[in-house]
N, C-alpha and C. Protein backbone atom coordinates (compact mmCIF):
# COMPACT_ATOMS: atom_id res chain seq x y z
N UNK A 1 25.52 206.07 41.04
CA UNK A 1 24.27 206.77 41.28
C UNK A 1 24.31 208.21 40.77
N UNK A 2 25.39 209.06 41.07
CA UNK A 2 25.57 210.24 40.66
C UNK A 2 25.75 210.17 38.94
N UNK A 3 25.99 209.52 38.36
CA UNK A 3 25.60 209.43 36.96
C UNK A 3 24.44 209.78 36.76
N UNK A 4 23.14 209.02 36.99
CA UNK A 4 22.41 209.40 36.82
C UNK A 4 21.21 210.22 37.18
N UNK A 5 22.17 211.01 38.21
CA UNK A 5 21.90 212.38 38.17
C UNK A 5 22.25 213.68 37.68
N UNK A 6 23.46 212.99 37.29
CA UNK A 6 23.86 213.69 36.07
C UNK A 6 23.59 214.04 34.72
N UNK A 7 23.08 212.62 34.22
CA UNK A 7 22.09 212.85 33.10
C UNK A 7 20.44 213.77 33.43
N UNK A 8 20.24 213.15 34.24
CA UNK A 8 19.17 214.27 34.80
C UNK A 8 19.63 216.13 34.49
N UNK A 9 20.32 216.07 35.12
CA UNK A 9 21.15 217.70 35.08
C UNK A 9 21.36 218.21 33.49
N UNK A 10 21.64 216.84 32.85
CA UNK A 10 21.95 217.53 31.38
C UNK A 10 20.60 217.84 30.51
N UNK A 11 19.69 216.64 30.55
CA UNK A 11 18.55 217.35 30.04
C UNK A 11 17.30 218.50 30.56
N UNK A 12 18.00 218.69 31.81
CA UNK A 12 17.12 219.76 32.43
C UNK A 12 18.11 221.24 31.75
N UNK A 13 19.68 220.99 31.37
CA UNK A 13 20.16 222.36 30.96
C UNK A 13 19.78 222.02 29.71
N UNK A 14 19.72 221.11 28.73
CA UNK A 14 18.98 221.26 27.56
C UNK A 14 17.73 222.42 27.33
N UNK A 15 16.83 221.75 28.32
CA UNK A 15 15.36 222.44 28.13
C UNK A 15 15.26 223.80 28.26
N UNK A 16 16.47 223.70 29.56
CA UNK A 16 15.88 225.55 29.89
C UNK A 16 16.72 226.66 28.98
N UNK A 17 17.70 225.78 28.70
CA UNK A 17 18.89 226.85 28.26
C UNK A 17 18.49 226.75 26.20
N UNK A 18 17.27 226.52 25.75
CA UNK A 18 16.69 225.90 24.69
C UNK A 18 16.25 226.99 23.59
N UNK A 19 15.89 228.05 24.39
CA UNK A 19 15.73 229.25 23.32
C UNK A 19 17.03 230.07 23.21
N UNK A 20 18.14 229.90 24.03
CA UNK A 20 19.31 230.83 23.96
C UNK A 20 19.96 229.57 22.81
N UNK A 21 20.32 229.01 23.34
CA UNK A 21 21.19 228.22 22.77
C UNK A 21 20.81 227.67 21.14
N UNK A 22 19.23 227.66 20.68
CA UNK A 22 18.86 227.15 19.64
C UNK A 22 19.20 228.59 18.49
N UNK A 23 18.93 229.77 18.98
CA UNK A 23 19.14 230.90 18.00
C UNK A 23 20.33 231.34 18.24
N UNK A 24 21.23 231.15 19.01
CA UNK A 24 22.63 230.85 18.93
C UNK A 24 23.68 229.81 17.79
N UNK A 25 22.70 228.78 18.01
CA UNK A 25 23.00 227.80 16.89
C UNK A 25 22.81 228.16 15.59
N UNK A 26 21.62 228.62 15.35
CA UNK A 26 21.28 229.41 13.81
C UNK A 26 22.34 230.47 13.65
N UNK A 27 22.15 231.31 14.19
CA UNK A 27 23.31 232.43 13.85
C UNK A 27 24.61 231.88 13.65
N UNK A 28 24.95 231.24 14.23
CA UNK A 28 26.25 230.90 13.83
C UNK A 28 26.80 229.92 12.45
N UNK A 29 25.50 229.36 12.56
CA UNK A 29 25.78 228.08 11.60
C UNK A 29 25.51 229.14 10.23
N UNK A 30 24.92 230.34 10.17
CA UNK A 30 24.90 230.88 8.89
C UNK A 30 26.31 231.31 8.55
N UNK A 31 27.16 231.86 9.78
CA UNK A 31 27.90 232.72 10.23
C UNK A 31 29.24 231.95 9.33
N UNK A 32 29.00 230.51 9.66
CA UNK A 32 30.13 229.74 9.23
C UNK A 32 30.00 229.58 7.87
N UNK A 33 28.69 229.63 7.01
CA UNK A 33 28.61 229.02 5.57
C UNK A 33 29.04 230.14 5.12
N UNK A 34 28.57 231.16 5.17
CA UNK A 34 28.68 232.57 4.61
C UNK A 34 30.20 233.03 4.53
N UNK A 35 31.03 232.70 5.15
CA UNK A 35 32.22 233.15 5.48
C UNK A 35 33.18 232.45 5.39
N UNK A 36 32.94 230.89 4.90
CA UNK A 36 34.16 230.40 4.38
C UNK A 36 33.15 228.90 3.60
N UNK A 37 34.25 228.34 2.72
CA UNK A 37 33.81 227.49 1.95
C UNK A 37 33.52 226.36 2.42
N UNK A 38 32.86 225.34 2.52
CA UNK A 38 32.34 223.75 3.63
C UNK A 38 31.56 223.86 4.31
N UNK A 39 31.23 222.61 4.64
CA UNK A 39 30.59 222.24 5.78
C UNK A 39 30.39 223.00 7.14
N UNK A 40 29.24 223.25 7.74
CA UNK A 40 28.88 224.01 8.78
C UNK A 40 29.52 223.27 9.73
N UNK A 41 29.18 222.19 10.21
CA UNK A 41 29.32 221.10 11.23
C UNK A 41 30.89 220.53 10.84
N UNK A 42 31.55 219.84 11.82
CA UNK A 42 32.65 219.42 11.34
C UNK A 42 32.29 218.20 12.62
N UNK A 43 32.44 216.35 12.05
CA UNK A 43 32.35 215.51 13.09
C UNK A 43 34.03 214.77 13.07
N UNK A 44 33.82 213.85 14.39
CA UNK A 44 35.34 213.78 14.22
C UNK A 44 34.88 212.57 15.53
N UNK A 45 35.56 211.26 15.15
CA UNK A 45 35.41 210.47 16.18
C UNK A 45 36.31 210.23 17.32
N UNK A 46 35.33 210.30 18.51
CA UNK A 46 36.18 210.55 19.64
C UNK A 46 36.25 209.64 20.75
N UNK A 47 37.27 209.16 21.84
CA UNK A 47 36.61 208.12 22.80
C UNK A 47 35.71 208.47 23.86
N UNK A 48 34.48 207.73 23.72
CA UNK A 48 33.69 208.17 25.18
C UNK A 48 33.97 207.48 26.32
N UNK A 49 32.92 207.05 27.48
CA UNK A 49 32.95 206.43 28.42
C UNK A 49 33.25 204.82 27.71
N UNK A 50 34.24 204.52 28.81
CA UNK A 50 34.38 203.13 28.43
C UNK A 50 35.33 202.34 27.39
N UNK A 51 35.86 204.24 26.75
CA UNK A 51 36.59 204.18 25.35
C UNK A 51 35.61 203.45 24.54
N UNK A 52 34.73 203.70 24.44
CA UNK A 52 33.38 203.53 22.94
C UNK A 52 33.67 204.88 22.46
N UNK A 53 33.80 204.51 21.01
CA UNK A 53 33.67 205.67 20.17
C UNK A 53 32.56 206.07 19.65
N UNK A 54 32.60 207.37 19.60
CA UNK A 54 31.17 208.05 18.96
C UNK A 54 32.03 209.52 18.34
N UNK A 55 31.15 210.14 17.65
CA UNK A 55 31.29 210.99 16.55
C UNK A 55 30.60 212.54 17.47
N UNK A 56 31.57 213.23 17.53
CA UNK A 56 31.60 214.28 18.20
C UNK A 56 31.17 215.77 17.21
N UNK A 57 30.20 216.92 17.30
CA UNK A 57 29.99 217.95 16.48
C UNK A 57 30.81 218.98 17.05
N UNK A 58 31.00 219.77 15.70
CA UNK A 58 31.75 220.94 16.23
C UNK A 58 31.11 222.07 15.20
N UNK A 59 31.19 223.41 15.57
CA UNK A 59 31.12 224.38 13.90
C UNK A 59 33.06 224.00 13.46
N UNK A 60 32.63 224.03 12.21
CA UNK A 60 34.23 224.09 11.53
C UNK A 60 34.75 225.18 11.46
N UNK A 61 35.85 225.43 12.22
CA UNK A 61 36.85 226.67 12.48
C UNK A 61 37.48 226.43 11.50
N UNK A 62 38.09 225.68 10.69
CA UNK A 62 39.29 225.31 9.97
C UNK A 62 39.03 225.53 8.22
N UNK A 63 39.09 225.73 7.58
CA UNK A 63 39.21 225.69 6.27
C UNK A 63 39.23 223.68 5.62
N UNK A 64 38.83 223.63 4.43
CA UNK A 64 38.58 222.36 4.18
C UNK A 64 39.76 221.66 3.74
N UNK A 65 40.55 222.14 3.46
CA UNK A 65 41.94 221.61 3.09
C UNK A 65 42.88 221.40 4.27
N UNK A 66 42.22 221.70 5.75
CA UNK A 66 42.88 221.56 7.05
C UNK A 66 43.33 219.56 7.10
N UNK A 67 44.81 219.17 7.36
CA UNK A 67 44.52 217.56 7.76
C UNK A 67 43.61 217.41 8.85
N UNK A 68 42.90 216.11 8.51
CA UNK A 68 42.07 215.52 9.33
C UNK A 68 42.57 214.63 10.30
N UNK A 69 41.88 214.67 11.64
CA UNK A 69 42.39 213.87 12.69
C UNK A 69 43.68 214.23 13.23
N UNK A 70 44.18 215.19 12.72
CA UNK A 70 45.50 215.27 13.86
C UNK A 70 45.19 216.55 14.61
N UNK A 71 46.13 216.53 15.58
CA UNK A 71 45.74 217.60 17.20
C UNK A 71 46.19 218.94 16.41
N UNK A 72 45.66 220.24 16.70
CA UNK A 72 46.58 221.34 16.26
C UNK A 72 47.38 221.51 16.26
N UNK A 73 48.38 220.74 17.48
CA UNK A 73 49.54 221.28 18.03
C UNK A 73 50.67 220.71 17.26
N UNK A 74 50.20 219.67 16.19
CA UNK A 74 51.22 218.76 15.34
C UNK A 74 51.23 219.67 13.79
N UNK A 75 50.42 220.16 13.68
CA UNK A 75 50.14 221.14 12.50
C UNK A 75 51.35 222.20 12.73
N UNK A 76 52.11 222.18 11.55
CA UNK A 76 53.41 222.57 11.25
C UNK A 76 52.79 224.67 11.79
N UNK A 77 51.82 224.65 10.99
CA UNK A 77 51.55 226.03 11.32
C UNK A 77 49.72 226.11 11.45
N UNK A 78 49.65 225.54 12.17
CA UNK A 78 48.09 225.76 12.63
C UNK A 78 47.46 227.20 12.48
N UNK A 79 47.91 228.18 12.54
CA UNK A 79 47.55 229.50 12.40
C UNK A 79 47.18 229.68 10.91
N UNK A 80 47.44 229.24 10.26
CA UNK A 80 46.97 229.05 8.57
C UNK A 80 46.00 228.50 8.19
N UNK A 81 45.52 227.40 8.85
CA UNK A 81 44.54 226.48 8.49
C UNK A 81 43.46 226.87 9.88
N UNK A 82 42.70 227.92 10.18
CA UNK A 82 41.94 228.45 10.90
C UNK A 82 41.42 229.64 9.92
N UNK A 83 40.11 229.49 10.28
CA UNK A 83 39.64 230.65 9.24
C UNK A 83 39.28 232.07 10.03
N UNK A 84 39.16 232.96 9.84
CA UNK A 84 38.87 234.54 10.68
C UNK A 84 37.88 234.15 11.91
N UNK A 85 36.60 233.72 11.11
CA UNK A 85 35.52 233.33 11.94
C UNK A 85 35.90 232.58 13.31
N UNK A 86 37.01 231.60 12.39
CA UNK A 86 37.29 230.38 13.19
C UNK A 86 38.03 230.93 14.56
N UNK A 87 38.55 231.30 14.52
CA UNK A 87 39.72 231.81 15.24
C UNK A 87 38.76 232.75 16.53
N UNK A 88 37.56 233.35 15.97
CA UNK A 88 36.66 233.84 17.53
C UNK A 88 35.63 232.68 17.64
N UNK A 89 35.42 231.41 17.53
CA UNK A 89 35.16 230.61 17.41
C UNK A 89 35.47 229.68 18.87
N UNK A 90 37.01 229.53 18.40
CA UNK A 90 37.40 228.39 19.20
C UNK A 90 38.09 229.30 20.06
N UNK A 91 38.40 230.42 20.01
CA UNK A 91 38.82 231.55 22.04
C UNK A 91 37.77 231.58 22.45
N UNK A 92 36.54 231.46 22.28
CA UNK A 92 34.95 232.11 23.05
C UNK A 92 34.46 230.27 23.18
N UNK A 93 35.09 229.53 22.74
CA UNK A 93 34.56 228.31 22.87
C UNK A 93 32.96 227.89 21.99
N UNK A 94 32.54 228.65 21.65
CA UNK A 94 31.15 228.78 20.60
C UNK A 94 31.68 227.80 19.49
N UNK A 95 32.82 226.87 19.35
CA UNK A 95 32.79 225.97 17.86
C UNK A 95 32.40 224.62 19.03
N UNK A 96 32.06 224.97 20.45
CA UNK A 96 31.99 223.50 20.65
C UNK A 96 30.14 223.41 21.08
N UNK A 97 29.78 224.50 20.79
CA UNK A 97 27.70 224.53 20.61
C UNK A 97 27.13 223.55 20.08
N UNK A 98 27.97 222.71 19.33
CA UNK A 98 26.79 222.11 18.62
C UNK A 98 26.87 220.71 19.25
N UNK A 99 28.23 220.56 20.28
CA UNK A 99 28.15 219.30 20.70
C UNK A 99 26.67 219.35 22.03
N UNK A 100 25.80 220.21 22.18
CA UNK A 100 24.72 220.19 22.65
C UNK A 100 23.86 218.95 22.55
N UNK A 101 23.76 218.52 20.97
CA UNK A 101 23.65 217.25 20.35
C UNK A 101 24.17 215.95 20.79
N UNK A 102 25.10 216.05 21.36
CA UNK A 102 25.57 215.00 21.82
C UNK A 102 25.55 214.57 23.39
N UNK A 103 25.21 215.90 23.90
CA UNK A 103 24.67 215.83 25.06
C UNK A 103 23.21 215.36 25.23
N UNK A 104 22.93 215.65 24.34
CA UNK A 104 21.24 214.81 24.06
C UNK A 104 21.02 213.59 24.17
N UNK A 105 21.92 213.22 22.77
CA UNK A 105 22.22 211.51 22.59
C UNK A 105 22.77 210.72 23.82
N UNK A 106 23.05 211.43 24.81
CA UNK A 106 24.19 210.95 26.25
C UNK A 106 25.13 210.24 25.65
N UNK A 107 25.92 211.41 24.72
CA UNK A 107 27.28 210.41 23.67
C UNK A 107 28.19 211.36 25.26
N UNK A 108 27.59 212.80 25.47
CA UNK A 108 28.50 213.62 26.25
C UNK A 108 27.54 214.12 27.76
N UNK A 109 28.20 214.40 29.17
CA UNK A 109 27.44 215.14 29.52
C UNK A 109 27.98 216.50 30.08
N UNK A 110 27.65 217.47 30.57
CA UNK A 110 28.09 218.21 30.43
C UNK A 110 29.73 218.40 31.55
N UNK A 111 30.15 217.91 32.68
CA UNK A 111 31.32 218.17 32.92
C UNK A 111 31.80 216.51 33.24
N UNK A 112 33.09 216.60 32.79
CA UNK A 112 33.80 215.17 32.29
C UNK A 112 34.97 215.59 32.10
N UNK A 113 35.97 214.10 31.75
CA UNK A 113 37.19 214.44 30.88
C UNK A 113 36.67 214.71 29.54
N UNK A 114 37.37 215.55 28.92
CA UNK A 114 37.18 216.12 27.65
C UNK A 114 37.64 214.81 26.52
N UNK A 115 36.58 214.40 25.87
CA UNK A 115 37.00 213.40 24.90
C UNK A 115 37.96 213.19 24.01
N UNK A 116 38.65 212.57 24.10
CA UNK A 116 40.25 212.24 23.26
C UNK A 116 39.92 211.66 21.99
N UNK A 117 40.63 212.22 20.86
CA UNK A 117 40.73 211.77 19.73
C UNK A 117 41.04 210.66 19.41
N UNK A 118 39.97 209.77 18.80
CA UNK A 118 40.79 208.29 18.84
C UNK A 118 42.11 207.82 18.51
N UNK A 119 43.29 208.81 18.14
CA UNK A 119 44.23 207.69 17.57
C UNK A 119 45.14 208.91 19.13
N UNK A 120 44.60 209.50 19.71
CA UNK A 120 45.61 210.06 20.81
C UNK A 120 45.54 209.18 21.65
N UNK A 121 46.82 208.17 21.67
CA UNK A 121 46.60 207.04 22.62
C UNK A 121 47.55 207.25 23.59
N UNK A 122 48.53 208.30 23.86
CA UNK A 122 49.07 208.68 25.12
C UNK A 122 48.25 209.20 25.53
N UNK A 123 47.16 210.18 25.68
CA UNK A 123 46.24 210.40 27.06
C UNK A 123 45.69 209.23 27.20
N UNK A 124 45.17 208.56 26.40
CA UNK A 124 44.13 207.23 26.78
C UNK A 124 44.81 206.49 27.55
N UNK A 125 46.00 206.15 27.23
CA UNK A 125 47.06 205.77 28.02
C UNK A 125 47.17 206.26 29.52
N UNK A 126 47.52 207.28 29.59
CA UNK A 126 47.78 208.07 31.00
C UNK A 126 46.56 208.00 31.40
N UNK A 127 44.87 208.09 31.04
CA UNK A 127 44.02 208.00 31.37
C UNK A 127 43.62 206.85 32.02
N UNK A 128 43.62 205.89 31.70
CA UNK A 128 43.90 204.56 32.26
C UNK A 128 44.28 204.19 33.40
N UNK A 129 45.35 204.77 33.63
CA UNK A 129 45.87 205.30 34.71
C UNK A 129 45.02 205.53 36.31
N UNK A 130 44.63 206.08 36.14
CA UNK A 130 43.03 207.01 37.07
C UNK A 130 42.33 206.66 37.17
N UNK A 131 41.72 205.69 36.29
CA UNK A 131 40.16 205.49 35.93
C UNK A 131 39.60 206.85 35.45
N UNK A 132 40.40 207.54 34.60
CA UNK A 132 39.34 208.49 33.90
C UNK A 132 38.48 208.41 32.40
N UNK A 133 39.14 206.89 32.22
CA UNK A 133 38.23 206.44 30.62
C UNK A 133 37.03 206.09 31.19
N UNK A 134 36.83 205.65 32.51
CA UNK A 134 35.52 204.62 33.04
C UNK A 134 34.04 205.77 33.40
N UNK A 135 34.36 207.03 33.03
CA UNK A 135 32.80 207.77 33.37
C UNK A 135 32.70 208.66 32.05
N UNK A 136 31.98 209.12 32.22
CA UNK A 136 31.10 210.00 31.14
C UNK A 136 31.87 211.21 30.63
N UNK A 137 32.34 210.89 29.62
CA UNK A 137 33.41 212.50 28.87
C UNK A 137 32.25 213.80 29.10
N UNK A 138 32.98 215.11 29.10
CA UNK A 138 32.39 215.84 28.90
C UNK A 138 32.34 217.19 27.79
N UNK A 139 31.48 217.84 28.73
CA UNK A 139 31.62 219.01 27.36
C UNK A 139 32.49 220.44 28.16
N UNK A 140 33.09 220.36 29.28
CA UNK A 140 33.91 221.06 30.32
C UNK A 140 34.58 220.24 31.32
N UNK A 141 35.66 219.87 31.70
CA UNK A 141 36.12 219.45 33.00
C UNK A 141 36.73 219.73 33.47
N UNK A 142 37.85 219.04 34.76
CA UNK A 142 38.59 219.71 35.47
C UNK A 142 39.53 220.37 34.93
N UNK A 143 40.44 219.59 33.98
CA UNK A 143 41.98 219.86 33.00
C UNK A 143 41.11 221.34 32.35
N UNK A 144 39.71 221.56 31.51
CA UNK A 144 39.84 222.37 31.25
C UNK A 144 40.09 223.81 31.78
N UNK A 145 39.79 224.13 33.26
CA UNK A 145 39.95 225.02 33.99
C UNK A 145 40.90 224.86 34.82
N UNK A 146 42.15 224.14 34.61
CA UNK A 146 42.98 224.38 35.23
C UNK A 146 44.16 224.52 33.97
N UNK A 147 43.69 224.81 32.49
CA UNK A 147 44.94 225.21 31.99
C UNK A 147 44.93 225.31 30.45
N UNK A 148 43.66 223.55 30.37
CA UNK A 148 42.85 223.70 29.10
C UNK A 148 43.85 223.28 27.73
N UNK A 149 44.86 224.18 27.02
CA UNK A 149 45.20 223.58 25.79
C UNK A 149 46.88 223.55 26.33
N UNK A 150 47.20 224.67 27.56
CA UNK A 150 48.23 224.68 27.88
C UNK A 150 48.98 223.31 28.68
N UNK A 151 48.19 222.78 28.86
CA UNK A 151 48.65 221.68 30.03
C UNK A 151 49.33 220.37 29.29
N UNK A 152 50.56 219.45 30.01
CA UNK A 152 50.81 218.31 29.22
C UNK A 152 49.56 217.30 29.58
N UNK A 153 50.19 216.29 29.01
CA UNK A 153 49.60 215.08 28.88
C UNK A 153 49.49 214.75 30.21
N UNK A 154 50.12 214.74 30.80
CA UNK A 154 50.55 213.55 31.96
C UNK A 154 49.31 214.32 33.23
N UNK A 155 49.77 215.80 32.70
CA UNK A 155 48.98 216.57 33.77
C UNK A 155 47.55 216.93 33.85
N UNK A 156 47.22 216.84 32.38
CA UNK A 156 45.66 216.78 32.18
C UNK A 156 45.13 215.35 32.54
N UNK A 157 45.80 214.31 32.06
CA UNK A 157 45.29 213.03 32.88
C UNK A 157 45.20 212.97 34.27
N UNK A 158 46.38 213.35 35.24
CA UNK A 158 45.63 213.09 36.30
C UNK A 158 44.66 214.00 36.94
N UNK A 159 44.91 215.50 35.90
CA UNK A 159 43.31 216.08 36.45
C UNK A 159 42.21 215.39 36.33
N UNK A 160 41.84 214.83 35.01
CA UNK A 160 40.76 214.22 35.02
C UNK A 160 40.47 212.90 35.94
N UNK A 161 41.59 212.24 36.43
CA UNK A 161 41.89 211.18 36.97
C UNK A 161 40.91 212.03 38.60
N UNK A 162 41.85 212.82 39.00
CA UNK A 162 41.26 213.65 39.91
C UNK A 162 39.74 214.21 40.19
N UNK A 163 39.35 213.93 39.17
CA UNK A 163 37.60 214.73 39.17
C UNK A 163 36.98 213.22 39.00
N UNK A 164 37.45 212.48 38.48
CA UNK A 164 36.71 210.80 38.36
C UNK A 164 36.49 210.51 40.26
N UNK A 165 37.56 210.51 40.48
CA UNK A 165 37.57 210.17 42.14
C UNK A 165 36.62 211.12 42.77
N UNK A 166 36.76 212.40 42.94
CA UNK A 166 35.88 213.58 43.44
C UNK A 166 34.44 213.80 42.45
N UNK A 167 33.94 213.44 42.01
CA UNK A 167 32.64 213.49 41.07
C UNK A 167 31.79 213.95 41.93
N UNK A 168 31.08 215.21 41.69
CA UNK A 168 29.88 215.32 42.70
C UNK A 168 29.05 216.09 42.33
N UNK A 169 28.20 216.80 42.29
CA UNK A 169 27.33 218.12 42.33
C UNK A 169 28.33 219.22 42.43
N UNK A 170 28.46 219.74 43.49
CA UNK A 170 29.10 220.61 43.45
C UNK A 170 30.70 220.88 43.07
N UNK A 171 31.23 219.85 42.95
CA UNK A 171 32.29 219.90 42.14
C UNK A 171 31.81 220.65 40.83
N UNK A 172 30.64 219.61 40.20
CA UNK A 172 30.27 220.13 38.83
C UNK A 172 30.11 221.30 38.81
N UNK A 173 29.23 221.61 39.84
CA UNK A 173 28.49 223.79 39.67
C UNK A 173 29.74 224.56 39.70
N UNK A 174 30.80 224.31 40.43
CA UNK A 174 32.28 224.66 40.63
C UNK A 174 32.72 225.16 39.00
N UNK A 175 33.00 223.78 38.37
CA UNK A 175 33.86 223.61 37.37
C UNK A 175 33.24 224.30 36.27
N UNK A 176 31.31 224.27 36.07
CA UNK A 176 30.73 224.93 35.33
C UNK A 176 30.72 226.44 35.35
N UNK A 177 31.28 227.41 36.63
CA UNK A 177 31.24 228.53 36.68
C UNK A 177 32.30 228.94 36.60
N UNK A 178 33.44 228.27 36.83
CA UNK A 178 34.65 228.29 36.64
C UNK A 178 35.06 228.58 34.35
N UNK A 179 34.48 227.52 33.97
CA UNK A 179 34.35 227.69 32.57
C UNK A 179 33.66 228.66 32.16
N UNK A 180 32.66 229.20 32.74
CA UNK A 180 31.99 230.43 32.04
C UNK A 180 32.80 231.48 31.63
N UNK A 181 33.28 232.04 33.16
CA UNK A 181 34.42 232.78 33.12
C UNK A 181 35.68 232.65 32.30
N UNK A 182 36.11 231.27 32.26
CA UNK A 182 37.26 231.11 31.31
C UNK A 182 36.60 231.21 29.85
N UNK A 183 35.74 230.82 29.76
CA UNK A 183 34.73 231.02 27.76
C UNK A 183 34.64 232.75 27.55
N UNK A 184 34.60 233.56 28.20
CA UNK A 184 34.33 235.00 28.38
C UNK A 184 35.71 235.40 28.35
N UNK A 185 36.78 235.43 28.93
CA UNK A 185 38.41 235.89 28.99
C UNK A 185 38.47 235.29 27.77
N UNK A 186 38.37 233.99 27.06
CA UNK A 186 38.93 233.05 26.04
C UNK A 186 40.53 232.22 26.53
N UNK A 187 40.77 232.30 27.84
CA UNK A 187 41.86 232.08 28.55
C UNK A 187 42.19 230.64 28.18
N UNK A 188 43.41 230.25 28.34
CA UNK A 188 43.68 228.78 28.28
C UNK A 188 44.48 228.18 26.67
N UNK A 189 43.39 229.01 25.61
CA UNK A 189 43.44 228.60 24.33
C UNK A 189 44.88 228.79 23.41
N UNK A 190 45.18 227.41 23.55
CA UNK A 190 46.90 227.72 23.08
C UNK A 190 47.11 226.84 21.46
N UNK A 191 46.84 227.59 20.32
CA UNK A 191 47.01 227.05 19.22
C UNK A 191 48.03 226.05 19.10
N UNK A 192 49.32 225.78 19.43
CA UNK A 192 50.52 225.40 19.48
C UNK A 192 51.08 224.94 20.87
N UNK A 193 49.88 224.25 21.91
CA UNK A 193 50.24 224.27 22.99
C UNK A 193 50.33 222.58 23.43
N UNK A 194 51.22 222.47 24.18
CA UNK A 194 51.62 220.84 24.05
C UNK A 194 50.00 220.15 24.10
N UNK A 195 48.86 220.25 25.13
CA UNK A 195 48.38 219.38 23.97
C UNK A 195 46.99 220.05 23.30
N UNK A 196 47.39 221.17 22.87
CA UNK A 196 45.83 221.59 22.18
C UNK A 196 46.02 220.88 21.20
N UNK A 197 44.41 221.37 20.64
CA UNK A 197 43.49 220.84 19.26
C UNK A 197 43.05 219.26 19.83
N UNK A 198 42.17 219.63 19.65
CA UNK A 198 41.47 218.23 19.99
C UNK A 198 40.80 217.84 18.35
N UNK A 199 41.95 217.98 17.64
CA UNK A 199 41.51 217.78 15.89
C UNK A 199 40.08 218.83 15.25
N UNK A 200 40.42 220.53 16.30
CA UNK A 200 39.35 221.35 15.79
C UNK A 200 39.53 221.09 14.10
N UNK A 201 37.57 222.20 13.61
CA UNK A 201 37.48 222.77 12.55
C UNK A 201 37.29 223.65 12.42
C-alpha cells in the first residue's frame, strides 16, 4: 500500500519542485557541453525493482574515453577520468538531476536502495538477502546517509535490507533531510572507496 503512496509523493515533488529543478537542468546541461567534449546525459543500465533492468540518466562527469560499466572504485586511477566540472558534479550530487526522468517514468522513486549496476552481482547478491531487490530503487536511501560510497558491500546491503523492512513516510522525510544536508557538505563521496561509482560520468 505504501508504494503507492509513494508514487503519489514522487509526482507531487515533480510538480512543485518543477521550476527549480527544470532551470537547474538547463544550466547545467550547457555547463557540461561547453566544458568538456560528449554527450550531456550519460545512461547506464541498472537493476530496478524486481531486478528489471532499465536505463538510468546521469550528467556525464567523466570524459568519453572513461571505461564503461565498471564501478569507480575498480578504475586503476579514477581521478583522471573525471572532468573539472565533473568532479563538483558528483560531491554536490547535481550529476544525479537528471535521473528526475526516471522518477517520472516510475523506473525510480525518490528514497530506495540505490540501483546497482547490472553486472555488480555481489550487492544483488547480498541484496537478496533482505528482500531489498523486491521494492522500488531509489534516487536517496538508507546506505546513502549512513556512509554512501564509503561503506562495504555487505553493509550497504543490509542497510537497504533494513529500510525494505522499516518503509514508511517518515522514515522517508527522515532520510530525505538527512541527504539534503549530506548533498550540501558533499560528505560520503569516496572516489576510490570500497564500493563507490555506481559506473558515474
Amino acid at each position: 500500500m505504501y508504494i503507492k503512496v509513494k508514487r503519489v509523493m514522487d509526482i507531487g515533488f515533480v510538480i512543485v519542485t518543477a521550476p527549480l529543478w527544470m532551470v537547474l537542468l538547463a544550466v547545467l546541461a550547457v555547463l557540461v557541453k561547453l566544458t568538456s567534449r560528449g554527450p550531456v546525459f550519460f545512461t547506464q543500465k541498472r537493476v530496478g525493482c524486481g531486478k528489471k533492468f532499465f536505463m538510468i540518466y546521469k550528467f556525464r562527469s567523466m570524459y568519453v574515453d572513461a571505461p564503461k560499466d565498471v564501478p569507480t572504485h575498480l578504475l586503476k586511477n579514477p581521478e583522471a577520468f573525471i572532468t573539472p566540472l565533473g568532479k563538483f558534479l558528483r560531491k554536490s550530487s547535481l550529476d544525479e538531476l537528471p535521473q528526475i526522468f526516471n522518477i517520472i517514468k516510475g523506473e525510480l522513486t525518490l528514497v530506495g536502495p540505490r540501483p546497482a549496476l547490472w553486472n555488480q552481482h555481489d550487492l544483488i547478491h547480498e541484496r537478496d538477502k533482505y528482500g531489498a531487490n523486491d521494492i522500488p530503487v531509489g534516487l536517496t536511501g538508507l546506505a546513502q546517509i549512513s556512509g554512501r560510497d564509503e561503506l562495504p558491500i555487505k553493509v550497504k546491503a543490509r542497510l537497504d535490507g533494513k529500510y525494505a523492512k522499516n518503509m514508511g513516510f517518515f522514515l522517508d522525510m527522515w532520510i530525505l533531510v538527512r541527504t539534503a544536508f549530506s548533498a550540501v557538505k558533499g560528505s560520503g563521496v569516496s572516489e576510490g572507496g570500497p564500493t563507490s561509482g555506481e559506473g558515474k560520468r
